[in-house]
N, C-alpha and C. Protein backbone atom coordinates (compact mmCIF):
# COMPACT_ATOMS: atom_id res chain seq x y z
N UNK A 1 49.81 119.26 -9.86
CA UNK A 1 49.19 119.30 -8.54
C UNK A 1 48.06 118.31 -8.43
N UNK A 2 47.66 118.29 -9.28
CA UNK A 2 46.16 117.68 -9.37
C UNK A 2 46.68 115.53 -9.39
N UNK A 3 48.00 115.55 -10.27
CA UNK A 3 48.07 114.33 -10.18
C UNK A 3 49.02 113.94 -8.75
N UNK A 4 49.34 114.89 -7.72
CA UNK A 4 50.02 114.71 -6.20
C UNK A 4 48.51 114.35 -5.60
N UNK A 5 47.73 115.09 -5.60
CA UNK A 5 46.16 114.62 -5.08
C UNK A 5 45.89 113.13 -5.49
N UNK A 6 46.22 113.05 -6.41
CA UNK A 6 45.30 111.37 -7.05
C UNK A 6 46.23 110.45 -6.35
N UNK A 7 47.49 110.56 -6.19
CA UNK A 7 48.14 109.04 -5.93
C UNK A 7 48.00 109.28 -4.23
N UNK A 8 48.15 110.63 -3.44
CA UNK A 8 47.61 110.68 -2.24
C UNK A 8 46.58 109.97 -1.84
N UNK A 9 45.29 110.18 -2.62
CA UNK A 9 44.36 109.48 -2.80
C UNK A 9 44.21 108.07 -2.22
N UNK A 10 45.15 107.69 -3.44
CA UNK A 10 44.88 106.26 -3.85
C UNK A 10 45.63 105.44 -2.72
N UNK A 11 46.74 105.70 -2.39
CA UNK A 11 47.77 105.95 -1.18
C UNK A 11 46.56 105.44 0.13
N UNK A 12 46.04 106.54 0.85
CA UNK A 12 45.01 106.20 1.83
C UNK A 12 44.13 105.63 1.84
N UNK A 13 43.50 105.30 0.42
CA UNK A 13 42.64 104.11 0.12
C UNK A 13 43.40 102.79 0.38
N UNK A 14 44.64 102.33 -0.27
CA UNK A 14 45.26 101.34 -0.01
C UNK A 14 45.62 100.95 1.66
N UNK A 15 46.09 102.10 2.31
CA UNK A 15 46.33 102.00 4.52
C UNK A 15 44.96 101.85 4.72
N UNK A 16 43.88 102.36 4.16
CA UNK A 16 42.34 102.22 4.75
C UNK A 16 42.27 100.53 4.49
N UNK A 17 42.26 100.57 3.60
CA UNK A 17 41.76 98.78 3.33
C UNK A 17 43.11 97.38 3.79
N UNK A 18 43.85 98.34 3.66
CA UNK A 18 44.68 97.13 4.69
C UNK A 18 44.39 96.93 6.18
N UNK A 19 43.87 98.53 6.83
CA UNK A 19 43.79 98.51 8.20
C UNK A 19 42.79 97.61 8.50
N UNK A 20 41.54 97.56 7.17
CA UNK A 20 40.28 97.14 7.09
C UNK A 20 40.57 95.36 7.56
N UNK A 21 41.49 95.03 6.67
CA UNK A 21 42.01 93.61 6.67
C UNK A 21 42.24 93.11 8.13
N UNK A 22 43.35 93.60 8.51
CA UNK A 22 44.05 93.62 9.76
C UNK A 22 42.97 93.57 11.07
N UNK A 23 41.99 94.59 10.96
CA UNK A 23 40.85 94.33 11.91
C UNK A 23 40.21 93.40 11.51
N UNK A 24 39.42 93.17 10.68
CA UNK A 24 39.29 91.77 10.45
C UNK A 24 39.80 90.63 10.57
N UNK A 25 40.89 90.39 11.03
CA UNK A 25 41.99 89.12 11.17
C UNK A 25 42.18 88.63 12.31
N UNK A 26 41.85 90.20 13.56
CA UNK A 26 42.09 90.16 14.70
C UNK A 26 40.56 89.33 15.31
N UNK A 27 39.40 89.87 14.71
CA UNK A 27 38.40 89.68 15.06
C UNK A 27 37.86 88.20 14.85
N UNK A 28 38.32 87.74 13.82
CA UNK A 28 38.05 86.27 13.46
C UNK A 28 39.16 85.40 14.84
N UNK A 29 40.22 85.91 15.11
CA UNK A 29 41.47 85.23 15.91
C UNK A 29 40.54 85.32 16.94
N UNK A 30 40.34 86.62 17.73
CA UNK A 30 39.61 86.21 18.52
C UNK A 30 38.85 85.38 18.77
N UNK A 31 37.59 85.26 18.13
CA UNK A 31 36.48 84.59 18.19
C UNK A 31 36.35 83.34 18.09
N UNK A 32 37.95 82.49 17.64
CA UNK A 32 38.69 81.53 17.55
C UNK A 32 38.79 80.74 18.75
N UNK A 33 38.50 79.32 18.35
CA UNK A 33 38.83 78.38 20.02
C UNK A 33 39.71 78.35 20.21
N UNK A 34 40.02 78.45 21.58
CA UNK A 34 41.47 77.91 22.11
C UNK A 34 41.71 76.80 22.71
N UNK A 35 42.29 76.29 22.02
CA UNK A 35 42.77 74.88 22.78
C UNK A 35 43.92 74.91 23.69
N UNK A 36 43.82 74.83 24.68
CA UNK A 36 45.54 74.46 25.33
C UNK A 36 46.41 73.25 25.19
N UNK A 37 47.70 73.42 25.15
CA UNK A 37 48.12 72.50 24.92
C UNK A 37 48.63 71.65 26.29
N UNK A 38 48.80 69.93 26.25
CA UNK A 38 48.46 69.51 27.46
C UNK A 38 49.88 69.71 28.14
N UNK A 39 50.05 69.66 28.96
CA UNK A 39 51.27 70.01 29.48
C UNK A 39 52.19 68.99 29.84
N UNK A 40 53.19 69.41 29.10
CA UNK A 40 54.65 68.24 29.40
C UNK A 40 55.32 68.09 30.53
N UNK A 41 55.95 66.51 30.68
CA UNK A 41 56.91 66.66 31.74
C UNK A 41 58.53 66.13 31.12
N UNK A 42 59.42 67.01 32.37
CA UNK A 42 60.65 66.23 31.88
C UNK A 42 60.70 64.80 31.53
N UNK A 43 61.62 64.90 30.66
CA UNK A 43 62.36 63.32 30.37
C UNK A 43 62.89 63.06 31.63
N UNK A 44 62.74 61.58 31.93
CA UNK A 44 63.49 61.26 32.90
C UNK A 44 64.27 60.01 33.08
N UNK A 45 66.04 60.27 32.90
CA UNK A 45 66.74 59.14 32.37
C UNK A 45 67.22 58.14 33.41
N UNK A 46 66.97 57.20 33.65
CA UNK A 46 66.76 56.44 34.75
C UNK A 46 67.94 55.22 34.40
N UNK A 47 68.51 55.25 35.41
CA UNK A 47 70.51 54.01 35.45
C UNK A 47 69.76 52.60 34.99
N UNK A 48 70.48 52.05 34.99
CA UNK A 48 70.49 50.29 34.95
C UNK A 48 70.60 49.70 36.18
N UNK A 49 69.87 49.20 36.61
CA UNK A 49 69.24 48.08 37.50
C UNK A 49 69.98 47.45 37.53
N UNK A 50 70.90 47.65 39.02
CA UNK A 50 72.09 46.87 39.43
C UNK A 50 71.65 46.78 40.85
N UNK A 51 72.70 45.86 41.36
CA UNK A 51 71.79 45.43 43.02
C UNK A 51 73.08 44.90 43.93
N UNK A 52 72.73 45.23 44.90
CA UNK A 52 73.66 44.75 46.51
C UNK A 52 73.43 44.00 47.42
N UNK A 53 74.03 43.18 47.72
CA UNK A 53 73.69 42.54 49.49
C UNK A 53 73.25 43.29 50.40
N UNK A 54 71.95 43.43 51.13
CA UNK A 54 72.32 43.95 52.12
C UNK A 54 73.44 43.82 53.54
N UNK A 55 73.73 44.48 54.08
CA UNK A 55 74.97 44.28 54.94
C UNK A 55 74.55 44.29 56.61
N UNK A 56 74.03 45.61 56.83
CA UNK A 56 73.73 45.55 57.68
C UNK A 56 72.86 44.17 58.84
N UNK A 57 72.94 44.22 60.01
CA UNK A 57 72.41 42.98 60.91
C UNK A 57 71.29 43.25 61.14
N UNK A 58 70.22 42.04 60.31
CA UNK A 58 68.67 42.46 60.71
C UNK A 58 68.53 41.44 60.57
N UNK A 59 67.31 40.50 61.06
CA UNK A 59 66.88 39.32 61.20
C UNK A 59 66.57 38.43 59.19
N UNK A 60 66.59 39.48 58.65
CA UNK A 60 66.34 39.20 56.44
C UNK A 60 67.18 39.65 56.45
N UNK A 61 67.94 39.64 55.32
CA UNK A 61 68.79 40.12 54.30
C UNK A 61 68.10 40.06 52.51
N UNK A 62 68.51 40.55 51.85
CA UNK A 62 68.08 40.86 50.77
C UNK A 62 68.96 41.44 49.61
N UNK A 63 68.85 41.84 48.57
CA UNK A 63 69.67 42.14 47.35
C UNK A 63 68.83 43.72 47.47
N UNK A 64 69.17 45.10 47.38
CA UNK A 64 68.39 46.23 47.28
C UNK A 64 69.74 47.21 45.51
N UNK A 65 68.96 47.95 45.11
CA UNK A 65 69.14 48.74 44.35
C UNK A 65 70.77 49.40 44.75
N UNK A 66 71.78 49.67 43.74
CA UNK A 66 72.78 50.27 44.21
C UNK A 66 72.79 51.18 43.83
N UNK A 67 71.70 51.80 43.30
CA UNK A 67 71.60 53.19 43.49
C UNK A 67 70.57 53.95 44.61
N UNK A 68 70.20 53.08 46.37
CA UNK A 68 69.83 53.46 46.63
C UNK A 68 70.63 53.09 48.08
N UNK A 69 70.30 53.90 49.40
CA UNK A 69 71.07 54.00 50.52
C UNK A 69 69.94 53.43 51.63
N UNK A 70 70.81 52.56 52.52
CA UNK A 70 69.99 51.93 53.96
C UNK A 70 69.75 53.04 54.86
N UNK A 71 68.84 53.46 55.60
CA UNK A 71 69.03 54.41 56.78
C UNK A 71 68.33 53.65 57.68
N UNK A 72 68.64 53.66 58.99
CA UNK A 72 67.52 53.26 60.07
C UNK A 72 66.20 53.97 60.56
N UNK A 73 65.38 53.86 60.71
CA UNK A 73 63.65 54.45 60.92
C UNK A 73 63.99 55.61 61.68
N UNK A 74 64.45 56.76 61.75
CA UNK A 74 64.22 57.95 62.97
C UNK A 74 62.88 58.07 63.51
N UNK A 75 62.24 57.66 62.97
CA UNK A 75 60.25 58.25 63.07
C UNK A 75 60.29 57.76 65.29
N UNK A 76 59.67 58.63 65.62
CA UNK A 76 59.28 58.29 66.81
C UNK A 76 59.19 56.68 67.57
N UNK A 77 58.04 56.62 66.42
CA UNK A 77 57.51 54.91 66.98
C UNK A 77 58.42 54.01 66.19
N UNK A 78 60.04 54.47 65.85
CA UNK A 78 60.53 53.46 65.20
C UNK A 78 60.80 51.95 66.30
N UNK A 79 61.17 50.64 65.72
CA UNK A 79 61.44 49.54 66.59
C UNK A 79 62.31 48.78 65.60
N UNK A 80 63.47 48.29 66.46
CA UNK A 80 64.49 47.59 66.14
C UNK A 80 64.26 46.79 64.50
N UNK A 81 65.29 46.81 63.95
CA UNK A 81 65.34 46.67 61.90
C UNK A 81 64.27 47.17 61.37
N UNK A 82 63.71 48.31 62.12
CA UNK A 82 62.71 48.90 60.67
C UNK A 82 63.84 50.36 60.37
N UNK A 83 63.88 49.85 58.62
CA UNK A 83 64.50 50.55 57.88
C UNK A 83 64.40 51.26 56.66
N UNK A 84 64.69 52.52 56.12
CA UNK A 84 64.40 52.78 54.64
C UNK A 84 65.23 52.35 53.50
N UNK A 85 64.72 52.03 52.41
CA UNK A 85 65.80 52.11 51.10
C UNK A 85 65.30 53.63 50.36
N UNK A 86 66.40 54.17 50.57
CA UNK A 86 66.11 55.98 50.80
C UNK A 86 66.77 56.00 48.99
N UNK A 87 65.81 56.18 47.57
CA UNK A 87 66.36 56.68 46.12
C UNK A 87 67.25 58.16 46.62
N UNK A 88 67.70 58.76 47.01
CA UNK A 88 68.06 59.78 47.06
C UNK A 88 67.98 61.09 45.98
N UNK A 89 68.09 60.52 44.77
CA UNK A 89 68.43 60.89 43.36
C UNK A 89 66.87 61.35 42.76
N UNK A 90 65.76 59.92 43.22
CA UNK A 90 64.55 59.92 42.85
C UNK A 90 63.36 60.76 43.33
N UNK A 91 64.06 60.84 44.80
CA UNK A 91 62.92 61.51 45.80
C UNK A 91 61.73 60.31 46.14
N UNK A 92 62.16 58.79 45.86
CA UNK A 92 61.64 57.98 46.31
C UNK A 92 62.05 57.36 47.81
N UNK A 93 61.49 56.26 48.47
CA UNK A 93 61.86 55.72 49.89
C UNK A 93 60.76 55.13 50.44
N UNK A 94 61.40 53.73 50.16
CA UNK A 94 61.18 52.02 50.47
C UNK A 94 61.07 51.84 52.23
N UNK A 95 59.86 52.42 52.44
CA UNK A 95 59.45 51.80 54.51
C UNK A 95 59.50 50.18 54.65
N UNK A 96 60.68 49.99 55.35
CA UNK A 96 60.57 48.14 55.99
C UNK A 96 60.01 48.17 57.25
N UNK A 97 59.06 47.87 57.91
CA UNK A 97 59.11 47.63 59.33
C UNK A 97 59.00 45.92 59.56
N UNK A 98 59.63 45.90 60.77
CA UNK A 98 59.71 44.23 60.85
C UNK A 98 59.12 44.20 62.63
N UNK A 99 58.76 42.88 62.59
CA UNK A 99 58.08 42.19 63.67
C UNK A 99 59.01 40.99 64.00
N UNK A 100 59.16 40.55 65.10
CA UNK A 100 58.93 38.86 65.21
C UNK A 100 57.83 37.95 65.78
N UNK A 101 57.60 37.08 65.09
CA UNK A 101 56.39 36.38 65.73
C UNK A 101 56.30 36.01 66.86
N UNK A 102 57.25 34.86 67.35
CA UNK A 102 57.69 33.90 68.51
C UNK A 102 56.55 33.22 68.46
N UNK A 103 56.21 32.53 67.06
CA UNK A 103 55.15 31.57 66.50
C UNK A 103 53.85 32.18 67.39
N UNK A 104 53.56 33.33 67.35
CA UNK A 104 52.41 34.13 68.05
C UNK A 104 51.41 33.76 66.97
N UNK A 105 50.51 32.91 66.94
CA UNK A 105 49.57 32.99 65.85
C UNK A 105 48.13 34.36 65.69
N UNK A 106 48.09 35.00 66.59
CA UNK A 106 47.27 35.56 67.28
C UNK A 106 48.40 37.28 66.03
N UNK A 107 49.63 37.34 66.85
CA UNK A 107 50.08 38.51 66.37
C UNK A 107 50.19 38.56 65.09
N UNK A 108 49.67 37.34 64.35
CA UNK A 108 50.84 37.10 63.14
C UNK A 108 48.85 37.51 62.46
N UNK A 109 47.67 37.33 62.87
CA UNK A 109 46.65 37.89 62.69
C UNK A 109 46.32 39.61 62.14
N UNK A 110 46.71 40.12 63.70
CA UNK A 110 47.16 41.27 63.45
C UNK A 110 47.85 42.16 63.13
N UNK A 111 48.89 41.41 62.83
CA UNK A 111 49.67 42.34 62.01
C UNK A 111 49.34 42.16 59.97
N UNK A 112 48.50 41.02 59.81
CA UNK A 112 47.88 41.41 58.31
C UNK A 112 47.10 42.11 58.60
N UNK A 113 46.20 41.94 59.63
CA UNK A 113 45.10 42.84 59.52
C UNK A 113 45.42 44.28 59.42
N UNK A 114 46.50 44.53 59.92
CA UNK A 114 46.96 46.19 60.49
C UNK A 114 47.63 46.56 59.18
N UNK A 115 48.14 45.74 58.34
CA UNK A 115 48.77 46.00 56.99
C UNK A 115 47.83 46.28 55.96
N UNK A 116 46.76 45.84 55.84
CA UNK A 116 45.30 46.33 55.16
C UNK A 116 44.80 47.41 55.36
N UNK A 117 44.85 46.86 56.55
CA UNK A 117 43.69 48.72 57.00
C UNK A 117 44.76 49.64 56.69
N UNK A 118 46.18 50.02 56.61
CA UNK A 118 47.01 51.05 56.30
C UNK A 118 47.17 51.04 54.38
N UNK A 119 46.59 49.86 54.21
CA UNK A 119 46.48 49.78 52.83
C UNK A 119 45.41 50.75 51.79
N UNK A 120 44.21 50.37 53.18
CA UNK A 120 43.04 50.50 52.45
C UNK A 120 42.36 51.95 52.93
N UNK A 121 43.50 52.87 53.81
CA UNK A 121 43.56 54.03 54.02
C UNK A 121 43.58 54.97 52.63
N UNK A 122 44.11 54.27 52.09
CA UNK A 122 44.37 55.79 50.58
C UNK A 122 42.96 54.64 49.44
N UNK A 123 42.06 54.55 49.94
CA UNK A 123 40.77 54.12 48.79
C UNK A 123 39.99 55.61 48.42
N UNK A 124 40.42 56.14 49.58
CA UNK A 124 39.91 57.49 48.77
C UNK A 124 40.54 58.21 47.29
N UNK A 125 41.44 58.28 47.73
CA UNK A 125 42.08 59.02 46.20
C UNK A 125 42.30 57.70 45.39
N UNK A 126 42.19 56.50 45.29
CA UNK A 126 43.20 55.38 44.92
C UNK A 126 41.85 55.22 43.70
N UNK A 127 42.30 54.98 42.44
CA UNK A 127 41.46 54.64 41.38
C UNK A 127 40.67 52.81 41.78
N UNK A 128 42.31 52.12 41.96
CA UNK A 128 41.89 50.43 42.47
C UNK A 128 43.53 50.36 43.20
N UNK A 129 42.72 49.40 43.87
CA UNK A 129 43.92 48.66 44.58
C UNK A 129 43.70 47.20 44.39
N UNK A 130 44.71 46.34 43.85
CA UNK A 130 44.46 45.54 43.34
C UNK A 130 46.28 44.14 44.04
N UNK A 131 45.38 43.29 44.65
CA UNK A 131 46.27 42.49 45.73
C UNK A 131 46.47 41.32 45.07
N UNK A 132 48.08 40.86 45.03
CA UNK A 132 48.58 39.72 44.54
C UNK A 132 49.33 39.10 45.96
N UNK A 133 49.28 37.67 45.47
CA UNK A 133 49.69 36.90 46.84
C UNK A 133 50.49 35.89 45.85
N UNK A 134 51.98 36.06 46.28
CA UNK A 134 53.40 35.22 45.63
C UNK A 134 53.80 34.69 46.51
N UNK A 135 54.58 33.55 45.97
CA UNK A 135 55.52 32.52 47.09
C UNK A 135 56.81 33.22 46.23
N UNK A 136 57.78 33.45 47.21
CA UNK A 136 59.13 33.85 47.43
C UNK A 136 60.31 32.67 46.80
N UNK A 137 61.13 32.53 45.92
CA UNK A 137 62.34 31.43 46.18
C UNK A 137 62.79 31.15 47.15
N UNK A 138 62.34 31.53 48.23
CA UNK A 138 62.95 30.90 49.47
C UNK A 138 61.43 30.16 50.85
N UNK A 139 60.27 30.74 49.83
CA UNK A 139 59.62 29.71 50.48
C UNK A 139 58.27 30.85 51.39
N UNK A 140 58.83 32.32 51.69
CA UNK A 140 57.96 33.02 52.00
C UNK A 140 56.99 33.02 51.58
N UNK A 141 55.21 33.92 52.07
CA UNK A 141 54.60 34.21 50.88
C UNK A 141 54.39 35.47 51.40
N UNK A 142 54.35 35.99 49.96
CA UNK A 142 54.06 37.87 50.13
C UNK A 142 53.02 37.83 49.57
N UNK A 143 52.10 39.03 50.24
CA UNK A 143 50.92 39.82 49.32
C UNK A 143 51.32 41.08 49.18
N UNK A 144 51.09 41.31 48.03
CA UNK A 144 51.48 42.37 46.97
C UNK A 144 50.58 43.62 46.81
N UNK A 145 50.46 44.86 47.32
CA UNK A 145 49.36 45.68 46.67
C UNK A 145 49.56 46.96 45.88
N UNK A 146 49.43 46.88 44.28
CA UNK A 146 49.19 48.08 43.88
C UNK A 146 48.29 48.88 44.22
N UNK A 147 48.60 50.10 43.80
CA UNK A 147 47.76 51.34 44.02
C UNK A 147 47.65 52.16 43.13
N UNK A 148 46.79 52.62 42.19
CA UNK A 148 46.58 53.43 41.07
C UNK A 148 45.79 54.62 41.89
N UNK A 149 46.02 55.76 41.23
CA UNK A 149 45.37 57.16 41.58
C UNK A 149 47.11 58.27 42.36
N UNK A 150 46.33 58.92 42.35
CA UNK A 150 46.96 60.39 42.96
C UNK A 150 47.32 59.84 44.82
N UNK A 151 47.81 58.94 45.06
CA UNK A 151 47.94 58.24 46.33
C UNK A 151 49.44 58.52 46.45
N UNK A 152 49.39 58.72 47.80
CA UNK A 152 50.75 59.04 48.57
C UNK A 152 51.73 57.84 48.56
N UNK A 153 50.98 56.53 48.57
CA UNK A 153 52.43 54.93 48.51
C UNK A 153 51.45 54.36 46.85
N UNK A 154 52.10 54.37 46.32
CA UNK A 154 51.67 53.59 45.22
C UNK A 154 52.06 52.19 45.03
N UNK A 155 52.77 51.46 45.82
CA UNK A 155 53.15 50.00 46.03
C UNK A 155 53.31 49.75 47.73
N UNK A 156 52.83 48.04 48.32
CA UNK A 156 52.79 48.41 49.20
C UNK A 156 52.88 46.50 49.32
N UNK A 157 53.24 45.96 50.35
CA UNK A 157 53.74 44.56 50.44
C UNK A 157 53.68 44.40 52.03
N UNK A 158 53.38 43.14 52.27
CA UNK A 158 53.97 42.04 53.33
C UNK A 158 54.76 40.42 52.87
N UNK A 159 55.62 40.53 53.60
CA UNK A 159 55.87 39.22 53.33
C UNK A 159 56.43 38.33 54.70
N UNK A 160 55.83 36.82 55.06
CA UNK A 160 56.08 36.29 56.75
C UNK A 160 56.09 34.39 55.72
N UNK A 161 56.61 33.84 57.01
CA UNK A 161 56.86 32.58 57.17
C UNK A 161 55.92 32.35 58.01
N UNK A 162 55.16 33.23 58.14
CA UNK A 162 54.14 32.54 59.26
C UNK A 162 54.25 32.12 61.23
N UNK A 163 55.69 31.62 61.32
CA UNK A 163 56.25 31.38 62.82
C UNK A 163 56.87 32.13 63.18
N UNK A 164 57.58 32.97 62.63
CA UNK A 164 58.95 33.60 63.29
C UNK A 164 58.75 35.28 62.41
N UNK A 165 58.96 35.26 60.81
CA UNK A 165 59.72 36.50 60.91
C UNK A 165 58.03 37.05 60.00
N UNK A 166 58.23 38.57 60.06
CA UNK A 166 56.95 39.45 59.65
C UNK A 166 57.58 40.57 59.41
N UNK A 167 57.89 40.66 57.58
CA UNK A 167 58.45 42.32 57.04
C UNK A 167 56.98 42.99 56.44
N UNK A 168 56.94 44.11 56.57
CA UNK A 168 55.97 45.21 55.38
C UNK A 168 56.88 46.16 55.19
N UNK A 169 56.70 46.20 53.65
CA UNK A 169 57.18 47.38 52.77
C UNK A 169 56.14 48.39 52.41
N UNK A 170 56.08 49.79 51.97
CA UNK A 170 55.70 50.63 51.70
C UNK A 170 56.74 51.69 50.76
N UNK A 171 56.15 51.75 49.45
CA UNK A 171 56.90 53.36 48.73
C UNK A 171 56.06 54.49 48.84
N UNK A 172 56.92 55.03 49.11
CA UNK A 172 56.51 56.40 49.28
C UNK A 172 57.74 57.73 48.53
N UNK A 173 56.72 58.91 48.17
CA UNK A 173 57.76 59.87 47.15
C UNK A 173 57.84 60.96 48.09
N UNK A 174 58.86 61.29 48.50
CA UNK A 174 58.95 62.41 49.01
C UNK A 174 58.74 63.89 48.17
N UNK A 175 57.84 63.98 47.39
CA UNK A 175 58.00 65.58 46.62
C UNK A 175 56.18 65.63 46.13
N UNK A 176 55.56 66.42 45.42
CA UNK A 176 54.09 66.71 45.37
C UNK A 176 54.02 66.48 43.73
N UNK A 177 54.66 66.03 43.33
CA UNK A 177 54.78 65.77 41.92
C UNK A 177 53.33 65.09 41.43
N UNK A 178 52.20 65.12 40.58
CA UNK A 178 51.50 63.73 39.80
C UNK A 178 52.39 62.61 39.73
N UNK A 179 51.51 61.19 39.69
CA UNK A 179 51.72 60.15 39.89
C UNK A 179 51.87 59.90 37.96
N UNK A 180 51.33 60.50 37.56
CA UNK A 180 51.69 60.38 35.81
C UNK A 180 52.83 60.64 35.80
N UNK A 181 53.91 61.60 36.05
CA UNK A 181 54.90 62.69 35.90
C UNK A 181 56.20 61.10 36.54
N UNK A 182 55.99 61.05 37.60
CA UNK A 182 56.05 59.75 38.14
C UNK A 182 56.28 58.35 37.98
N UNK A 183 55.46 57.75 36.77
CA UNK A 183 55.26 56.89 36.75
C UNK A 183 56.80 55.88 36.27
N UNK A 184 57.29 56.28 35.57
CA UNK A 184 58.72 55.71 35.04
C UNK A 184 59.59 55.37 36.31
N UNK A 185 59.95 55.83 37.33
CA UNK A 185 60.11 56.18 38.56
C UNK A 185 59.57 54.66 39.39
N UNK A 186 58.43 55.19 39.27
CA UNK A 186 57.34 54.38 40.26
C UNK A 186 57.81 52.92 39.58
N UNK A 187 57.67 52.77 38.12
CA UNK A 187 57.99 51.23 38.00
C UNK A 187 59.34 50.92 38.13
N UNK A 188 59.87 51.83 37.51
CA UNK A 188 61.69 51.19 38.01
C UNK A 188 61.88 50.93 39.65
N UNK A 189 61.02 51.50 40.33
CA UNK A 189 61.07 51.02 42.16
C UNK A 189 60.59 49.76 41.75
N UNK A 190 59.32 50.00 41.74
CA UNK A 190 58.89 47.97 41.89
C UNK A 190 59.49 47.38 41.30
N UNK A 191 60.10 47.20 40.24
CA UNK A 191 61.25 46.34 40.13
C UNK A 191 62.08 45.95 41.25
N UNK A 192 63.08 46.64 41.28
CA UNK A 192 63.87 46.56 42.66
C UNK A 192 62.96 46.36 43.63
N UNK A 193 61.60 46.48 44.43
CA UNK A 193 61.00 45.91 45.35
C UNK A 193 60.54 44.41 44.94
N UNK A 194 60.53 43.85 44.03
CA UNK A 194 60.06 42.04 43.39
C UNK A 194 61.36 41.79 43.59
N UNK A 195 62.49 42.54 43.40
CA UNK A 195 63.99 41.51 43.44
C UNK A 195 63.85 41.55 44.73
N UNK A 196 63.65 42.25 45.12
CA UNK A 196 63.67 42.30 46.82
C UNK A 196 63.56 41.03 47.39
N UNK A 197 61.99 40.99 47.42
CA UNK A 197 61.15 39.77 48.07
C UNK A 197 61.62 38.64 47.10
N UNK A 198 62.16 38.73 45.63
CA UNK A 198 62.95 37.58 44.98
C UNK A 198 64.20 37.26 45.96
N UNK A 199 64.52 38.11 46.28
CA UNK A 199 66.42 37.54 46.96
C UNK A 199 66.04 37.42 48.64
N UNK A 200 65.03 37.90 49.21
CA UNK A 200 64.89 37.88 50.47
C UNK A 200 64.91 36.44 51.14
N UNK A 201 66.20 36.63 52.35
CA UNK A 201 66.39 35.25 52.83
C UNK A 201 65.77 35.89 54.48
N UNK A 202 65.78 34.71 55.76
CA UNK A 202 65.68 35.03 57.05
C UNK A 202 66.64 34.75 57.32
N UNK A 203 67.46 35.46 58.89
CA UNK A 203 68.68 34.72 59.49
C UNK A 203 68.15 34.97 60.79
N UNK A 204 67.76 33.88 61.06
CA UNK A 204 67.40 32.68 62.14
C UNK A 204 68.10 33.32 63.53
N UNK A 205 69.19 33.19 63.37
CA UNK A 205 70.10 33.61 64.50
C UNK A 205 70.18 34.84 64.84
N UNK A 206 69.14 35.65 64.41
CA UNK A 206 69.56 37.02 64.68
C UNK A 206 67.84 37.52 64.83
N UNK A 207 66.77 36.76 64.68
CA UNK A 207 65.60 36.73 64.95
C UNK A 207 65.41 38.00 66.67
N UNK A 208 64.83 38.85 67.00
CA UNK A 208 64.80 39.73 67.91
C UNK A 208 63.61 40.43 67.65
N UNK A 209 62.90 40.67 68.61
CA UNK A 209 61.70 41.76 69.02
C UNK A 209 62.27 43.07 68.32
């Protein structure tokens, strides 16, 4: 009897000092930093950069992405060849609006000016915006504007001959995603927007208000 007592004993001494452990383990965990870990985004596997004529009758023509679709402007204040290159796949979409000059030197003023100030609308959230000015293979010149930050168009362009024809582009993402999450996306567009203004011709004969 006496040796059922001793290993009983010894028994609850051993659950006492483990429990002893165990609270102790919890208490150090606690008191422990937590770091979070930063949070991931999908992979995102993006086609090969292949390209089309445009077809449709607009005063330019151009080479656009064949993985992306023409639509015409529905927006209210739309006006004759302003059009989207709609990613469908991406949740991206390329704004064209077009002008004609009729060698208006005066309109051909305001309409850079009016392309800035819609530029220089997102300086609030925009880290920099930072403007390049290219001559075209066909003789145009475009100014170019990135946009860094949490901004609604993160690329944004004009390109004119000065007498006659006047395009602006704008990207824009249709979804609330970060512009980090994004970014793979965002450059595979500007690509296809530089071939753009690379292949962009005028047709003369089809010049219209």
């Amino acid at each position: 009897m006496l040796k059922t007592k001793k290993n009983t004993t010894i028994k609850l001494a051993k659950l006492k000092l483990l429990m002893w452990f165990g609270l102790a383990a919890s208490m150090v965990a606690c008191g422990a930093e937590y770091t979070p870990k930063p949070k991931g985004y999908n992979r995102i596997d993006l086609p090969a950069q292949t390209y089309q004529q445009l077809q449709e009758d607009h005063p330019y023509t151009f080479e656009f992405s064949k993985h992306a679709k023409i639509r015409p402007d529905s927006s209210s204040i739309a006006q004759p060849h302003w059009i989207n290159v709609l990613y469908t796949g991406m949740g991206a979409n390329v704004q064209l609006t077009y002008k004609s000059l009729n060698n208006n030197q005066k309109m051909l003023n305001d309409l850079i000016e009016d392309a800035r100030k819609l530029t220089g609308k997102h300086q609030i959230k925009a880290y920099s915006i930072e403007e390049t000015e290219v001559k075209t293979p066909s003789g145009a010149v475009a100014s170019v504007f990135e946009l860094e930050g949490e901004v609604p168009s993160q690329f944004q362009f004009y390109v004119t001959d000065s007498t006659t024809h006047f395009l602006r582009g704008a990207l824009y993402f249709r979804t609330a995603t970060q512009n980090d999450s994004l970014a793979p996306i965002i450059e595979f567009v500007k690509k296809d927007i530089v071939h753009m203004l690379n292949t962009l011709k005028w047709k003369e004969q089809n010049a219209t208000n």
